[in-house]
PDB file of N, CA and C in Angstrom:
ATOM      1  N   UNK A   1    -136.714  45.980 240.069  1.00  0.00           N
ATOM      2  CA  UNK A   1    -135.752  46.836 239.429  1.00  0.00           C
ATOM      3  C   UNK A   1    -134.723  45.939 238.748  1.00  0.00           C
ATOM      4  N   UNK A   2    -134.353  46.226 237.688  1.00  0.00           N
ATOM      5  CA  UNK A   2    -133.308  45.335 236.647  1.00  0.00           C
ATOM      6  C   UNK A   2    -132.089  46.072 237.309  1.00  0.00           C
ATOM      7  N   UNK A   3    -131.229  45.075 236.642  1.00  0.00           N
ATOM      8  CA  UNK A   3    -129.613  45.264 237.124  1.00  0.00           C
ATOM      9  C   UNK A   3    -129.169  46.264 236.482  1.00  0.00           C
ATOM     10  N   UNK A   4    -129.834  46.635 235.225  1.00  0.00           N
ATOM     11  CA  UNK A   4    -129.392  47.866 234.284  1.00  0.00           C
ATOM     12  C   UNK A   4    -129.938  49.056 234.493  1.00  0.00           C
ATOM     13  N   UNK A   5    -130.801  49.259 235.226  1.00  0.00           N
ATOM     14  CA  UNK A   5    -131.325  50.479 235.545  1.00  0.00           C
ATOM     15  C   UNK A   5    -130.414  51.353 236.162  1.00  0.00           C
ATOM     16  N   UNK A   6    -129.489  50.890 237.036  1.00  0.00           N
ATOM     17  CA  UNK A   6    -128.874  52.334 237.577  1.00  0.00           C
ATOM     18  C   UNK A   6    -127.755  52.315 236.833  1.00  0.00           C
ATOM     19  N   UNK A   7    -127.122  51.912 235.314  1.00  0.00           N
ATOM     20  CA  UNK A   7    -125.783  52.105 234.441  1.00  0.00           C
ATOM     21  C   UNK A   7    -126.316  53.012 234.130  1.00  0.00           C
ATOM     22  N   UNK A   8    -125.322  54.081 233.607  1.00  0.00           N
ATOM     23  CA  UNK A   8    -125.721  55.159 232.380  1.00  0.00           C
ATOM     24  C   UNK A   8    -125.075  55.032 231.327  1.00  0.00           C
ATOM     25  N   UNK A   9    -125.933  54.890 230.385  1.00  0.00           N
ATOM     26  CA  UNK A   9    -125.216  54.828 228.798  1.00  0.00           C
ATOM     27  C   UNK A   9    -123.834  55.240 228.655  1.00  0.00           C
ATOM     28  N   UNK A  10    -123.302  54.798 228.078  1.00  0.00           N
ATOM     29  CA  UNK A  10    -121.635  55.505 227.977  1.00  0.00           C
ATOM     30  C   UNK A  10    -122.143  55.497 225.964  1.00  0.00           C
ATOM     31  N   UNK A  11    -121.776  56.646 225.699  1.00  0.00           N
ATOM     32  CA  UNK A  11    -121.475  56.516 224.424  1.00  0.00           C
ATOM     33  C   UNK A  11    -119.977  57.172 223.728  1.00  0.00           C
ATOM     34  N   UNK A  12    -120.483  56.621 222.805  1.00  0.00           N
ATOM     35  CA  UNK A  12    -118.688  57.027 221.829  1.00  0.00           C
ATOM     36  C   UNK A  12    -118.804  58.555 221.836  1.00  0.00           C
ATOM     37  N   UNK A  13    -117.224  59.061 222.068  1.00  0.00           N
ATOM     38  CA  UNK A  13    -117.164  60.422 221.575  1.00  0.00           C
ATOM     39  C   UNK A  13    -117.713  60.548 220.027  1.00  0.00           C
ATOM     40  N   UNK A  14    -117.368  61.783 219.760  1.00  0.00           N
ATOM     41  CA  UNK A  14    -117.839  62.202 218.641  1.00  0.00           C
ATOM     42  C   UNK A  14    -117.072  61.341 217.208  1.00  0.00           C
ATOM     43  N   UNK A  15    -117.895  60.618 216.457  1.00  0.00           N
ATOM     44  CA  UNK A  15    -116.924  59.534 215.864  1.00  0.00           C
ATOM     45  C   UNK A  15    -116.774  60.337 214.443  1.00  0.00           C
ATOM     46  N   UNK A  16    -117.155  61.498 214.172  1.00  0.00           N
ATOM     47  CA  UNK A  16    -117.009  62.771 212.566  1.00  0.00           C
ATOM     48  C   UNK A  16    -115.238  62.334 212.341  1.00  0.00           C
ATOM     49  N   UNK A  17    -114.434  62.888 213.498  1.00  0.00           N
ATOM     50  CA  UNK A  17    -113.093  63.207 212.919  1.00  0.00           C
ATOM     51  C   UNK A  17    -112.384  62.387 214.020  1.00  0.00           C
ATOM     52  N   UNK A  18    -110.999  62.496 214.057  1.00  0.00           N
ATOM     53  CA  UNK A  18    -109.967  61.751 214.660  1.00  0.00           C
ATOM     54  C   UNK A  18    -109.588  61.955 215.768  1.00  0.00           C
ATOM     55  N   UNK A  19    -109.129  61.290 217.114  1.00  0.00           N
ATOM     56  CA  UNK A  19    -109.357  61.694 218.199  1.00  0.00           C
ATOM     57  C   UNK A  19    -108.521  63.076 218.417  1.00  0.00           C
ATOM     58  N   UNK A  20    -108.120  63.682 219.059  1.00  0.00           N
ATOM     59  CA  UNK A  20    -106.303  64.003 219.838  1.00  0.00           C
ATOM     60  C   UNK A  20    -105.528  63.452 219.638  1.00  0.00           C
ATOM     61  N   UNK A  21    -105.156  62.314 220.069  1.00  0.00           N
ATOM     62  CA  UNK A  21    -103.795  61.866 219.747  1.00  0.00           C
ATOM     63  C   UNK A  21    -103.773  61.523 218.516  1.00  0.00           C
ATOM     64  N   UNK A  22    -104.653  61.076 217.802  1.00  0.00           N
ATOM     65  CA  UNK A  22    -104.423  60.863 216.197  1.00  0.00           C
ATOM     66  C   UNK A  22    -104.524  62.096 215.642  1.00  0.00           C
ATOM     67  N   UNK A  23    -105.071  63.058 215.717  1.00  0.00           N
ATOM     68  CA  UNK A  23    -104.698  64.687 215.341  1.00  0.00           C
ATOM     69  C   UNK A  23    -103.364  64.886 215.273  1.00  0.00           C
ATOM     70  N   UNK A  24    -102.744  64.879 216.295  1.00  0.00           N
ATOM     71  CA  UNK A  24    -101.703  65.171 216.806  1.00  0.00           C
ATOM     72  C   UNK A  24    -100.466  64.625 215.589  1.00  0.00           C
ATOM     73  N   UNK A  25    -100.601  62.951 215.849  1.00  0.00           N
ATOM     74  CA  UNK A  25     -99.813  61.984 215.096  1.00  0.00           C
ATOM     75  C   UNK A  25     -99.990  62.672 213.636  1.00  0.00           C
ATOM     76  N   UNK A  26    -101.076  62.734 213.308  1.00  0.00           N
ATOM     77  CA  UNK A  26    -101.222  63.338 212.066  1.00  0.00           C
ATOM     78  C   UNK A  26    -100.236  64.380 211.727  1.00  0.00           C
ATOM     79  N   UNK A  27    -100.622  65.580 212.346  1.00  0.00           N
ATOM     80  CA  UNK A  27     -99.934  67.009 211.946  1.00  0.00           C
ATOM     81  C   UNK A  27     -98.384  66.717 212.506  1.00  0.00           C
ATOM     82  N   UNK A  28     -98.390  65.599 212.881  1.00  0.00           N
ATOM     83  CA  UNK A  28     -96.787  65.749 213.426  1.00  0.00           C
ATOM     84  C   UNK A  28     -96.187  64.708 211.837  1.00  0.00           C
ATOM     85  N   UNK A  29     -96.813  63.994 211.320  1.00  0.00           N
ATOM     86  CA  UNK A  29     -96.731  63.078 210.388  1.00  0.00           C
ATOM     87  C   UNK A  29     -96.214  64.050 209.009  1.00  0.00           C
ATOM     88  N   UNK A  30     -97.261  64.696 209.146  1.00  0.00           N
ATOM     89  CA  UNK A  30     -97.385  66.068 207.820  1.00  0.00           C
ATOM     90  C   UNK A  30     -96.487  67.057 208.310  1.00  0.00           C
ATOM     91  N   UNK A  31     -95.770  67.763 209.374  1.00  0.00           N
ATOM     92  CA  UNK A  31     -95.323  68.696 209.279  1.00  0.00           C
ATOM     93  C   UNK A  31     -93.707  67.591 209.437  1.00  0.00           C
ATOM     94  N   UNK A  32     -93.563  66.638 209.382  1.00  0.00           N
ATOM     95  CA  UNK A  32     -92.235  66.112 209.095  1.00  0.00           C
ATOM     96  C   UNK A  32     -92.310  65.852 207.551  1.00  0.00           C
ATOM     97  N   UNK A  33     -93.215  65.696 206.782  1.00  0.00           N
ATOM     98  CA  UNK A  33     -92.769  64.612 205.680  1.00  0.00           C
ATOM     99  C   UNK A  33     -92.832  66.229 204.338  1.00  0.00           C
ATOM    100  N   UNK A  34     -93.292  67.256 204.802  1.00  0.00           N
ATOM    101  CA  UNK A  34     -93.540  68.248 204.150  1.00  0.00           C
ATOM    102  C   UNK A  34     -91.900  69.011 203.864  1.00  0.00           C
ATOM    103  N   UNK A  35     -91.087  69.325 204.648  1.00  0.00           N
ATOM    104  CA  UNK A  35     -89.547  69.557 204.644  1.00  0.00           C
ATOM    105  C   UNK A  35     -88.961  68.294 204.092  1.00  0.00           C
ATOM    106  N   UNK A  36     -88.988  67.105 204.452  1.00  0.00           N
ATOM    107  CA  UNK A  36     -88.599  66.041 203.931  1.00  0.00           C
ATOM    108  C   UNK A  36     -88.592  66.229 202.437  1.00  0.00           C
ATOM    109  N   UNK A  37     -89.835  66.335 201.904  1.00  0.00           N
ATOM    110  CA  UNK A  37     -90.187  66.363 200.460  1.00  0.00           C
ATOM    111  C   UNK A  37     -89.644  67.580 199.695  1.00  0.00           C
ATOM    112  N   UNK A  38     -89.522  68.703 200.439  1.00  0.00           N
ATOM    113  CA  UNK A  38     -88.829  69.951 199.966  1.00  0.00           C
ATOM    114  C   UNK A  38     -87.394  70.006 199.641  1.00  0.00           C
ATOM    115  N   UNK A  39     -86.826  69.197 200.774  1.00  0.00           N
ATOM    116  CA  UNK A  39     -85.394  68.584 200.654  1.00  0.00           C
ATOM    117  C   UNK A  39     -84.937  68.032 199.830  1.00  0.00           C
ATOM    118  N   UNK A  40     -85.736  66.489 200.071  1.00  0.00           N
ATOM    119  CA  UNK A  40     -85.313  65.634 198.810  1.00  0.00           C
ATOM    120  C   UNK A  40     -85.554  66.509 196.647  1.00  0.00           C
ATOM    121  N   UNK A  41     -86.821  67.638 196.867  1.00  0.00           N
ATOM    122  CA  UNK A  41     -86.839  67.994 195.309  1.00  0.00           C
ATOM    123  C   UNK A  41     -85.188  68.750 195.190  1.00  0.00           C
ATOM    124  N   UNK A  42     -85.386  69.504 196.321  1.00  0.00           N
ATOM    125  CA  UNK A  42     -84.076  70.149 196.001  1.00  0.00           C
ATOM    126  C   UNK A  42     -82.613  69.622 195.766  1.00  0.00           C
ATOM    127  N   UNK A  43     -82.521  68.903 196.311  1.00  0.00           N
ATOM    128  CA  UNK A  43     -81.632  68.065 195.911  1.00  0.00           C
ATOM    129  C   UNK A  43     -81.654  67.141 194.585  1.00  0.00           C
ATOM    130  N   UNK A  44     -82.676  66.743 194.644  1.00  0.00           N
ATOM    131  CA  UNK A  44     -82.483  66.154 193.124  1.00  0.00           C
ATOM    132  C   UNK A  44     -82.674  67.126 192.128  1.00  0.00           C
ATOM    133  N   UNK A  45     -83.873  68.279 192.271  1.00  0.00           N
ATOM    134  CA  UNK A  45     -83.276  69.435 191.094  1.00  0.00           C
ATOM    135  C   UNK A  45     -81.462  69.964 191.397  1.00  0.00           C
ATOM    136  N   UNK A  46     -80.645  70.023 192.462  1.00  0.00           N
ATOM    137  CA  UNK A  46     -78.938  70.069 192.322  1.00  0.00           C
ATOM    138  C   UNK A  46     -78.442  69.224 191.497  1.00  0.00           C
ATOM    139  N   UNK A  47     -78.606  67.810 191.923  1.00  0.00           N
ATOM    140  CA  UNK A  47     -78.315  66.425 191.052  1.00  0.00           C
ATOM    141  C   UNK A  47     -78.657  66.770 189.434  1.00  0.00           C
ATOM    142  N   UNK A  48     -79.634  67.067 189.259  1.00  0.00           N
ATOM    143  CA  UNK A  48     -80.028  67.184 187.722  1.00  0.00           C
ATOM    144  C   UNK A  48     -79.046  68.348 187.385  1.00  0.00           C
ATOM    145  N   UNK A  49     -79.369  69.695 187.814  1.00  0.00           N
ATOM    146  CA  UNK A  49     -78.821  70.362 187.391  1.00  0.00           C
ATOM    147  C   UNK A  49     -77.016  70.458 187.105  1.00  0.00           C
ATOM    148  N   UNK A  50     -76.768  69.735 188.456  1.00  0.00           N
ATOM    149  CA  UNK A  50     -75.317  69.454 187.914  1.00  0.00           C
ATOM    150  C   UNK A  50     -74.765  68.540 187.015  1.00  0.00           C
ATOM    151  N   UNK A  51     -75.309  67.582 186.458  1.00  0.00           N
ATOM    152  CA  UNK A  51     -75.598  66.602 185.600  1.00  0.00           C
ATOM    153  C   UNK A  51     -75.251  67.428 184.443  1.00  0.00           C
ATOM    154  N   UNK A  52     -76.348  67.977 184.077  1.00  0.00           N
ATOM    155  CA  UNK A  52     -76.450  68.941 182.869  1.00  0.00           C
ATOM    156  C   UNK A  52     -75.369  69.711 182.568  1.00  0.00           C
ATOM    157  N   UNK A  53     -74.873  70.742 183.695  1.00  0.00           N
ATOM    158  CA  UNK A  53     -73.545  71.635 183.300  1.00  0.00           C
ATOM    159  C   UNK A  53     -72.253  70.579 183.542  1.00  0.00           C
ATOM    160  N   UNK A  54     -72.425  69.552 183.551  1.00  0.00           N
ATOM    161  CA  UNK A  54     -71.230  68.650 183.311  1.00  0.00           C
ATOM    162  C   UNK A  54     -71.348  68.120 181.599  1.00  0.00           C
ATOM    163  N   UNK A  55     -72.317  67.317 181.653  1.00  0.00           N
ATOM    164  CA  UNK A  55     -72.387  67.377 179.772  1.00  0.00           C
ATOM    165  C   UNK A  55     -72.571  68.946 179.245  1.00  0.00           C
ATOM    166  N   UNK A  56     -72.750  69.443 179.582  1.00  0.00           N
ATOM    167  CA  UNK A  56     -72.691  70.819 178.663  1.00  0.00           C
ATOM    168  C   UNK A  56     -71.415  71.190 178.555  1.00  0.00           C
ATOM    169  N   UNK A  57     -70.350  70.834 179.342  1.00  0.00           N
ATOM    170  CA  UNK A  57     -68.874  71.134 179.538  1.00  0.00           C
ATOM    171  C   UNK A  57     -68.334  70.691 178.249  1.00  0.00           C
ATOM    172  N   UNK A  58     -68.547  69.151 178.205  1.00  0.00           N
ATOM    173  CA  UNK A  58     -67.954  67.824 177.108  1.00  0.00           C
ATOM    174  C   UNK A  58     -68.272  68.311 175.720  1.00  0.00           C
ATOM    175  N   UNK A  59     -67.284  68.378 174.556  1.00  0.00           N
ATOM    176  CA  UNK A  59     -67.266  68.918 173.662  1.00  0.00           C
ATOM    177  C   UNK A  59     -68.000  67.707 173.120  1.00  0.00           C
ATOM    178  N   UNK A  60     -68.856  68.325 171.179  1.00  0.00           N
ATOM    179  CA  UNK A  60     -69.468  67.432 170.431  1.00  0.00           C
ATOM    180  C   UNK A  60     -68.729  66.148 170.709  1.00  0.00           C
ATOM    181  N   UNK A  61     -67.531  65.691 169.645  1.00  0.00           N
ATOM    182  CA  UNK A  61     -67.145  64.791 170.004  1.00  0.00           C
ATOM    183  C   UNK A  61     -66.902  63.916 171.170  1.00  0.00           C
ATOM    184  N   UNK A  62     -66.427  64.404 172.370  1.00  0.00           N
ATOM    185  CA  UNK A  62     -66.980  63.484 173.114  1.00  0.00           C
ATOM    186  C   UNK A  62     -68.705  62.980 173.879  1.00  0.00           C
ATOM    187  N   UNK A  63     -69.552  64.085 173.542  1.00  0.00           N
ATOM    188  CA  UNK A  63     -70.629  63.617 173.896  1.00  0.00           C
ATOM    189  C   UNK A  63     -71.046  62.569 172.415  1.00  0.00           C
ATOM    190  N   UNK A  64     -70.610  62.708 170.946  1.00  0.00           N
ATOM    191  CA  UNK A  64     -70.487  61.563 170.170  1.00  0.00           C
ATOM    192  C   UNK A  64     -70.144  60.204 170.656  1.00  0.00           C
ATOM    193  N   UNK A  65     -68.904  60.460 171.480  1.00  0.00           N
ATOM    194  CA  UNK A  65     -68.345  59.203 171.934  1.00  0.00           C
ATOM    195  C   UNK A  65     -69.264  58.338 173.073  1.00  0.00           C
ATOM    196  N   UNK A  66     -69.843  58.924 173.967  1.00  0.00           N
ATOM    197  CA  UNK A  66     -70.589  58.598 174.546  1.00  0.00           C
ATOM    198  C   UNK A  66     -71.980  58.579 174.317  1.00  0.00           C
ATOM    199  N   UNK A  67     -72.278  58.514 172.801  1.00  0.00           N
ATOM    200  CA  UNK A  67     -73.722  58.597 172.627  1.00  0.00           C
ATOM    201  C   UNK A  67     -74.899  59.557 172.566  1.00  0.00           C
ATOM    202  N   UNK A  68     -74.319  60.697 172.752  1.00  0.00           N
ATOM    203  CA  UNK A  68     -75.657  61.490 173.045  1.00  0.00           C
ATOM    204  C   UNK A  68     -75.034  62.919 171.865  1.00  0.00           C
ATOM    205  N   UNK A  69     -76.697  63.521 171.797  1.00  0.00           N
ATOM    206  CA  UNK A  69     -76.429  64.667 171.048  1.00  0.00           C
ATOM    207  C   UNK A  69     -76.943  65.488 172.186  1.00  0.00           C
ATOM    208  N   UNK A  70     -75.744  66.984 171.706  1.00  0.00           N
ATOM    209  CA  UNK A  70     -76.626  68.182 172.800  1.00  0.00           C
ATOM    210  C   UNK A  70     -77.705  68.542 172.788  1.00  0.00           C
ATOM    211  N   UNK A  71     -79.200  68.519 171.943  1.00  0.00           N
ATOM    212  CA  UNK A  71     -80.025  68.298 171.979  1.00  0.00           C
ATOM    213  C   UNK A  71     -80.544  67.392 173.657  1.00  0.00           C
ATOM    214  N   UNK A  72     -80.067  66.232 173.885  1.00  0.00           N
ATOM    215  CA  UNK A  72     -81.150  64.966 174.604  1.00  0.00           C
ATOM    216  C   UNK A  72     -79.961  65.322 175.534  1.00  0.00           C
ATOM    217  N   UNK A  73     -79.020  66.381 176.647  1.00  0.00           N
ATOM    218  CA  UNK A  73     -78.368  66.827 177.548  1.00  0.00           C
ATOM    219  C   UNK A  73     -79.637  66.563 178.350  1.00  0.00           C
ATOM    220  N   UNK A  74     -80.754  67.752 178.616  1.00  0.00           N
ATOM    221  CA  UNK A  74     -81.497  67.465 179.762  1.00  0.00           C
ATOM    222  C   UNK A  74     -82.486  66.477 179.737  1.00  0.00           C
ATOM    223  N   UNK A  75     -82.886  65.859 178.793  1.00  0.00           N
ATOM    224  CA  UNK A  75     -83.392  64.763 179.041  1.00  0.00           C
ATOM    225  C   UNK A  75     -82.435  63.393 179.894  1.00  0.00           C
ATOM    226  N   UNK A  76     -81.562  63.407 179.322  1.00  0.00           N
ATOM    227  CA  UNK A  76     -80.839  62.114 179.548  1.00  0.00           C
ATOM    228  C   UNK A  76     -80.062  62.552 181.217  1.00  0.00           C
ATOM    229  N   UNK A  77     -79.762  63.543 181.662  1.00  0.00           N
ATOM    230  CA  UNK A  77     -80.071  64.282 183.238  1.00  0.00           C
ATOM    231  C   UNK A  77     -81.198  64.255 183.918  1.00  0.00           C
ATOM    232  N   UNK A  78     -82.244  64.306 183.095  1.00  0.00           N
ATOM    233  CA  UNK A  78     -83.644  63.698 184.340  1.00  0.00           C
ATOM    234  C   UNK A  78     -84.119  62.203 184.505  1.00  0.00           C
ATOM    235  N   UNK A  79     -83.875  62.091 183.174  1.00  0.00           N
ATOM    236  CA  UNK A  79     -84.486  60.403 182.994  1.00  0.00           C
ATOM    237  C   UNK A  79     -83.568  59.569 182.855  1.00  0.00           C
ATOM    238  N   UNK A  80     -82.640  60.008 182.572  1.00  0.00           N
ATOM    239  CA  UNK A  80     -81.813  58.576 182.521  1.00  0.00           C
ATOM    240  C   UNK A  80     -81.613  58.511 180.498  1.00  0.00           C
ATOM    241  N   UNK A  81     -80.193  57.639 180.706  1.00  0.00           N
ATOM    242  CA  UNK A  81     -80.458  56.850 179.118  1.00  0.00           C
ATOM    243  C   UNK A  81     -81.284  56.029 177.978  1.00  0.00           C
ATOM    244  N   UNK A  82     -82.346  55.476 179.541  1.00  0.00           N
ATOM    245  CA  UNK A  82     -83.838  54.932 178.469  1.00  0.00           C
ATOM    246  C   UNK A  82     -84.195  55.722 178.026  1.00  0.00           C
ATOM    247  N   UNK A  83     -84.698  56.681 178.580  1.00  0.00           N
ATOM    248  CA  UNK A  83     -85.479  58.093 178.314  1.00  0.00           C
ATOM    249  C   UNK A  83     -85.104  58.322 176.623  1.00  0.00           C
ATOM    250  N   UNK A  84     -83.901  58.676 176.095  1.00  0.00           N
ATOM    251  CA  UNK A  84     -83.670  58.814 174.634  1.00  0.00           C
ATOM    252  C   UNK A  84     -84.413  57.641 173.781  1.00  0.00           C
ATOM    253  N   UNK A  85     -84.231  56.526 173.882  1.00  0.00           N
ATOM    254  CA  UNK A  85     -84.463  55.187 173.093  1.00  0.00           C
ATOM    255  C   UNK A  85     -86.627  55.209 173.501  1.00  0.00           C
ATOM    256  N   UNK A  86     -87.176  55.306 174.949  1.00  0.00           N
ATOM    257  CA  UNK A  86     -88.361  55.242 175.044  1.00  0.00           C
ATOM    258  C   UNK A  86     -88.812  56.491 174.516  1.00  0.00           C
ATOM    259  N   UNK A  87     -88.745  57.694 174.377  1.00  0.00           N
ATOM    260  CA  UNK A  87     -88.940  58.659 173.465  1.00  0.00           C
ATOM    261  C   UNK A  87     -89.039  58.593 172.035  1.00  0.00           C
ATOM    262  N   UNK A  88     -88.107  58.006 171.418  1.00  0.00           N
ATOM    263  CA  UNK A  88     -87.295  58.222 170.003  1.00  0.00           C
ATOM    264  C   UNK A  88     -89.063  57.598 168.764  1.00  0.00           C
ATOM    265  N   UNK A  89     -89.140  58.340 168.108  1.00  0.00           N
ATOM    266  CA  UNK A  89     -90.175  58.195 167.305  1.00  0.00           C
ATOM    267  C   UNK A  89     -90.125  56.791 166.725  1.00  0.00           C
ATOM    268  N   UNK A  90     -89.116  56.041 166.473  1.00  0.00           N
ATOM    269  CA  UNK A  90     -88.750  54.776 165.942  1.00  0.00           C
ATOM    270  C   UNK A  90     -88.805  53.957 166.847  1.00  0.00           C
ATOM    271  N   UNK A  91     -88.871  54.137 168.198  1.00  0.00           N
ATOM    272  CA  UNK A  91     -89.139  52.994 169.549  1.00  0.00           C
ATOM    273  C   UNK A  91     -90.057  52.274 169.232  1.00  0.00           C
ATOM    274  N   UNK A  92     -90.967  52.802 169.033  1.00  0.00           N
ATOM    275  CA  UNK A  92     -92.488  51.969 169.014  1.00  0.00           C
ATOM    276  C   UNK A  92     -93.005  51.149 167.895  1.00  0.00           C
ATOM    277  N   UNK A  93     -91.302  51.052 166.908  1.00  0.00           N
ATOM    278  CA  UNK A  93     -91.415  50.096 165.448  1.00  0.00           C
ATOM    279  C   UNK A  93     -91.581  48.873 165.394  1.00  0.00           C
ATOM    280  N   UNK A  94     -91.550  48.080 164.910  1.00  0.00           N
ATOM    281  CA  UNK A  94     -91.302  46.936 164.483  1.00  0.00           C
ATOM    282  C   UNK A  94     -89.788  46.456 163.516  1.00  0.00           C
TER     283      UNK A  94
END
């Protein structure tokens, strides 16, 4: 009789999907980062939006003074001041 005759195979659980505790880690991973992400849009759609009704306040001339036409208000509130110049049909001149 061999020394291996009386072991019994041990095999791997089922190796398709992720154990329990990595289930777990998972949905605990996803049900934090899902509010997280809801949070942070909302807030930066506030940020933008208040952005905007602040230059919308500033008469022509001073949005002259500072560069911008009311036209490029919500652009230059989401993207930033590149945003006008990387847009502008003449950017890509020579």
């Amino acid at each position: 009789m061999s020394a291996l005759s009386g072991c019994i195979a041990q095999t791997q659980p089922h190796a398709a999907g992720p154990r329990r505790p990595e289930r777990a880690r998972l949905a605990w991973a996803l049900a934090t980062r899902v509010p997280y992400g809801l949070i942070a849009a909302w807030a930066e759609w506030r940020r933008v939006r208040r952005a905007i009704c602040q230059l919308e306040d500033l008469s022509d001339r001073m949005l002259a003074d500072i560069g911008l036409k009311r036209s490029e208000i919500a652009r230059v509130a989401r993207y930033g001041r590149g945003a006008i110049d990387e847009r502008s049909i003449l950017a890509g001149m020579p």
